[in-house]
C-alpha atoms as a PDB file:
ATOM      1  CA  UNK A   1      63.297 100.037  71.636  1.00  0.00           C
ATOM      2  CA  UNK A   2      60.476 100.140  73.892  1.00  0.00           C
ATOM      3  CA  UNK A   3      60.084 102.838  77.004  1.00  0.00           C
ATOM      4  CA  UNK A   4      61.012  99.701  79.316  1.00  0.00           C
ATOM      5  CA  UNK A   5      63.551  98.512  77.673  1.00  0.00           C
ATOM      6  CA  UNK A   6      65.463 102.362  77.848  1.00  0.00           C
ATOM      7  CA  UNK A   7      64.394 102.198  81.341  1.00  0.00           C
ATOM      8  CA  UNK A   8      65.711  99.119  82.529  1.00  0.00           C
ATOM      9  CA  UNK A   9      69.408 100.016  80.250  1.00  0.00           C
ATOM     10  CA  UNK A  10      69.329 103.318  82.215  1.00  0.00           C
ATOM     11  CA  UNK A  11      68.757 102.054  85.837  1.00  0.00           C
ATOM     12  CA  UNK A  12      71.707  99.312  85.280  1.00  0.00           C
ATOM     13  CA  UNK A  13      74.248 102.111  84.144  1.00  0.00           C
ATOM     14  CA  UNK A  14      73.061 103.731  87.193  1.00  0.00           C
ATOM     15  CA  UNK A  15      73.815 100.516  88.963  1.00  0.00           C
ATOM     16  CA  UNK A  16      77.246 100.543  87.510  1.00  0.00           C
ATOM     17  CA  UNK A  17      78.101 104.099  88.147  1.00  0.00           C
ATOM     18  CA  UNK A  18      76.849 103.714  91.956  1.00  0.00           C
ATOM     19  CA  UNK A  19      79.460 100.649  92.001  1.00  0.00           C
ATOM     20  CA  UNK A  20      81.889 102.371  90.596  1.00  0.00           C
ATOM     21  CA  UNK A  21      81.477 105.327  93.012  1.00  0.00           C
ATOM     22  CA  UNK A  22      81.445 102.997  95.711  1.00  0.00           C
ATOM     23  CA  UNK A  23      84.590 101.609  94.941  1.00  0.00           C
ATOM     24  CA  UNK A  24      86.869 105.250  94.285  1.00  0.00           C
ATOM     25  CA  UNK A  25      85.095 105.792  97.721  1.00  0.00           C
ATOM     26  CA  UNK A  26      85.973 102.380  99.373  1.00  0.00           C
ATOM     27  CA  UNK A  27      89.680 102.837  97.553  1.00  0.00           C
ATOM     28  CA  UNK A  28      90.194 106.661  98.997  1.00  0.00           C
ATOM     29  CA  UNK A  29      89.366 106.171 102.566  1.00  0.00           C
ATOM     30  CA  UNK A  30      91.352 102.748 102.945  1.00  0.00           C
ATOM     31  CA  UNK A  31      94.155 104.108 101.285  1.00  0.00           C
ATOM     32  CA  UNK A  32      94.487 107.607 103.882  1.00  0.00           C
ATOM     33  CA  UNK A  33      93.617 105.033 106.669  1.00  0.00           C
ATOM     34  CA  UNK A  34      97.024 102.992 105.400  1.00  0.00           C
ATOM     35  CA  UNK A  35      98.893 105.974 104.404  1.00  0.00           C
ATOM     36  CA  UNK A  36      98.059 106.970 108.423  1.00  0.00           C
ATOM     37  CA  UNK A  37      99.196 103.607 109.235  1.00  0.00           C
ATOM     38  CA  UNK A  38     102.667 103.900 107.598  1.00  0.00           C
ATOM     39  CA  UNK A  39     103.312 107.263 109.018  1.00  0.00           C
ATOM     40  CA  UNK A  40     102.633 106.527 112.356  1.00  0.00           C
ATOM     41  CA  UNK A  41     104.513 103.348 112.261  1.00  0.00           C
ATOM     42  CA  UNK A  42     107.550 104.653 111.272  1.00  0.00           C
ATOM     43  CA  UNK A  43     110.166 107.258 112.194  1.00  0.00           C
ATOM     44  CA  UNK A  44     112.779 109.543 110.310  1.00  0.00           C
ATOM     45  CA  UNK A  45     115.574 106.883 109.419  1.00  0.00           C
ATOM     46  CA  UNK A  46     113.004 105.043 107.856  1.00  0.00           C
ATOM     47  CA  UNK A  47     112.207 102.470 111.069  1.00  0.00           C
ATOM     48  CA  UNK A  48     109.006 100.656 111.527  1.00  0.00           C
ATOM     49  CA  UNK A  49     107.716  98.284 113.938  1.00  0.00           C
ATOM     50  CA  UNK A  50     106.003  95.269 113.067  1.00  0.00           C
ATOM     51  CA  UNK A  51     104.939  92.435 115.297  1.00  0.00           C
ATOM     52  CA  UNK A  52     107.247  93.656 118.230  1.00  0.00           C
ATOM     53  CA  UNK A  53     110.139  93.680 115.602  1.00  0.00           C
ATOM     54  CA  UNK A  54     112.086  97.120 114.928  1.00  0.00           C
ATOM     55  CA  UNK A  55     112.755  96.871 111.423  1.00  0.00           C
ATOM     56  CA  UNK A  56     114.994  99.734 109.332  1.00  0.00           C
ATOM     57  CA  UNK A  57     115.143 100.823 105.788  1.00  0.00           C
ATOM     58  CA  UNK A  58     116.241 103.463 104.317  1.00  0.00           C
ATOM     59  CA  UNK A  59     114.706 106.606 104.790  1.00  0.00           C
ATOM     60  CA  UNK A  60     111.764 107.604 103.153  1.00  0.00           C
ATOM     61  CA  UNK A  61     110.277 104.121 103.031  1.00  0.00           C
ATOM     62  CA  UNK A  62     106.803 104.323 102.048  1.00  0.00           C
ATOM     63  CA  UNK A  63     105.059 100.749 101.585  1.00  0.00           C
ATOM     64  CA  UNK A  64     101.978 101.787 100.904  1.00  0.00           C
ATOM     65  CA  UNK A  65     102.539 102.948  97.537  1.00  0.00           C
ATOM     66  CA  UNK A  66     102.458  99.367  96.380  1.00  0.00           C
ATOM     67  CA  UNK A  67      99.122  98.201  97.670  1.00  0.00           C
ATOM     68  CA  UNK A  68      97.742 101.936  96.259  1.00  0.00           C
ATOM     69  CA  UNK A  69      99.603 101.444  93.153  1.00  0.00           C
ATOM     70  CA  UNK A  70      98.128  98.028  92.722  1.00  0.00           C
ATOM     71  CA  UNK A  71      94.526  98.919  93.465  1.00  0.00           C
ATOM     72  CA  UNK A  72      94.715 101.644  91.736  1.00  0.00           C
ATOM     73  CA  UNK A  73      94.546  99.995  88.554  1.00  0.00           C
ATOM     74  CA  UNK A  74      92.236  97.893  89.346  1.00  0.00           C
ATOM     75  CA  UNK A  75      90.260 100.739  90.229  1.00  0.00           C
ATOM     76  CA  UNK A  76      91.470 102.268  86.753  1.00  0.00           C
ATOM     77  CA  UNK A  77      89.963  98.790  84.944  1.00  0.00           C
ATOM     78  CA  UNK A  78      86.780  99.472  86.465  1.00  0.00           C
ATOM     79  CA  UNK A  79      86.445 103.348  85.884  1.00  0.00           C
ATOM     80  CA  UNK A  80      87.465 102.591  82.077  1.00  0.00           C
ATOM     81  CA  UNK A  81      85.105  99.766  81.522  1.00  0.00           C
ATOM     82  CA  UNK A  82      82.054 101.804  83.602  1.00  0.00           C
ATOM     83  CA  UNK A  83      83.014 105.430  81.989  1.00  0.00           C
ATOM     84  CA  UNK A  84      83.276 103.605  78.075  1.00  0.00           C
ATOM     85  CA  UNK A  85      80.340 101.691  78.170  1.00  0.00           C
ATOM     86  CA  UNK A  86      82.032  98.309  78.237  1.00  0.00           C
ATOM     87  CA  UNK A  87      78.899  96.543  80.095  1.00  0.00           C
ATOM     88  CA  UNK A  88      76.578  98.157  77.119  1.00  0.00           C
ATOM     89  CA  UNK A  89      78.861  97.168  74.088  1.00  0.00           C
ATOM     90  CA  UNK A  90      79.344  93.126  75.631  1.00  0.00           C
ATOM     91  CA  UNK A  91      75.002  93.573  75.735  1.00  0.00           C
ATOM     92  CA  UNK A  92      75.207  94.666  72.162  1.00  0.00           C
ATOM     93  CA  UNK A  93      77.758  92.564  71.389  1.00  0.00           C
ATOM     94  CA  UNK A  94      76.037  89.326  73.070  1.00  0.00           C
ATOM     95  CA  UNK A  95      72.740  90.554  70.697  1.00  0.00           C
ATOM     96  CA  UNK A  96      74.570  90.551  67.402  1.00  0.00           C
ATOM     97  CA  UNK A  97      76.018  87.445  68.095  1.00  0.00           C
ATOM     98  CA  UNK A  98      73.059  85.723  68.901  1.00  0.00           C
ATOM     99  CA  UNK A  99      71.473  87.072  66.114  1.00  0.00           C
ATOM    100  CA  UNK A 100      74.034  85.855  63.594  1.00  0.00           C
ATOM    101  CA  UNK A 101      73.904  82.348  65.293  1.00  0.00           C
ATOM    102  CA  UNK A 102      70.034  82.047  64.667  1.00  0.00           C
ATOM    103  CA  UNK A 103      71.093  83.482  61.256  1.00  0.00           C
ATOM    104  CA  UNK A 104      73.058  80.666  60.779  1.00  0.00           C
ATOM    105  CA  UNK A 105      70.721  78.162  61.772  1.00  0.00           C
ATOM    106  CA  UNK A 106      67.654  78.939  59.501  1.00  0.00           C
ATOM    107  CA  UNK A 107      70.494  78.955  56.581  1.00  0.00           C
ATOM    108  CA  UNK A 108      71.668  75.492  57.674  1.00  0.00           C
ATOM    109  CA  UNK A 109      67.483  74.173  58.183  1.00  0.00           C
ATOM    110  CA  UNK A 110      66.790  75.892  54.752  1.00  0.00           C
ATOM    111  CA  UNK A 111      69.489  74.332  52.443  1.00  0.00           C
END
């Protein structure tokens, strides 16, 4: 592997670390803002308003937890694929493939 080849491998995994800094970032500061949001909207017994509607539910009714929970994994899916090195083994994985295709093909040309 040449020096430009290592080069360009390393500046996309910085690419893909930057993006997946910029997403825990994006994720942590939307998710205090609504977390702010659902404590200011409610009271004790679990009230909230919403639209000019009082609405009640039981106390200790947190909705954020769903939207956090939710993109929260997809903010785990992206840390795991980033963090493993699932970008570099589909690369590798595209290579070999190719490869075995043009393998195939001389075989198929030579019989």
């Amino acid at each position: 592997m040449t020096d430009e080849e290592l080069y360009q491998r390393a500046r996309a995994r910085v690419r893909q670390l930057r993006a997946l800094y910029l997403h825990v970032a994006v994720y942590v500061v939307i998710m205090g803002f609504l977390v702010l949001i659902n404590a200011v909207t409610r009271d004790q017994s679990g009230s909230y308003m919403f639209g000019g509607h009082m609405y009640h539910r039981a106390a200790g009714d947190w909705w954020v937890i769903w939207p956090a929970m939710a993109w929260g994994v997809v903010v785990a899916l992206h840390a795991a694929a980033v963090l493993i090195g699932g970008a570099g083994k589909l690369d590798s994985w595209e290579e070999r493939k190719v490869d075995e295709l043009v393998r195939r093909e001389k075989d198929k040309t030579s019989v």
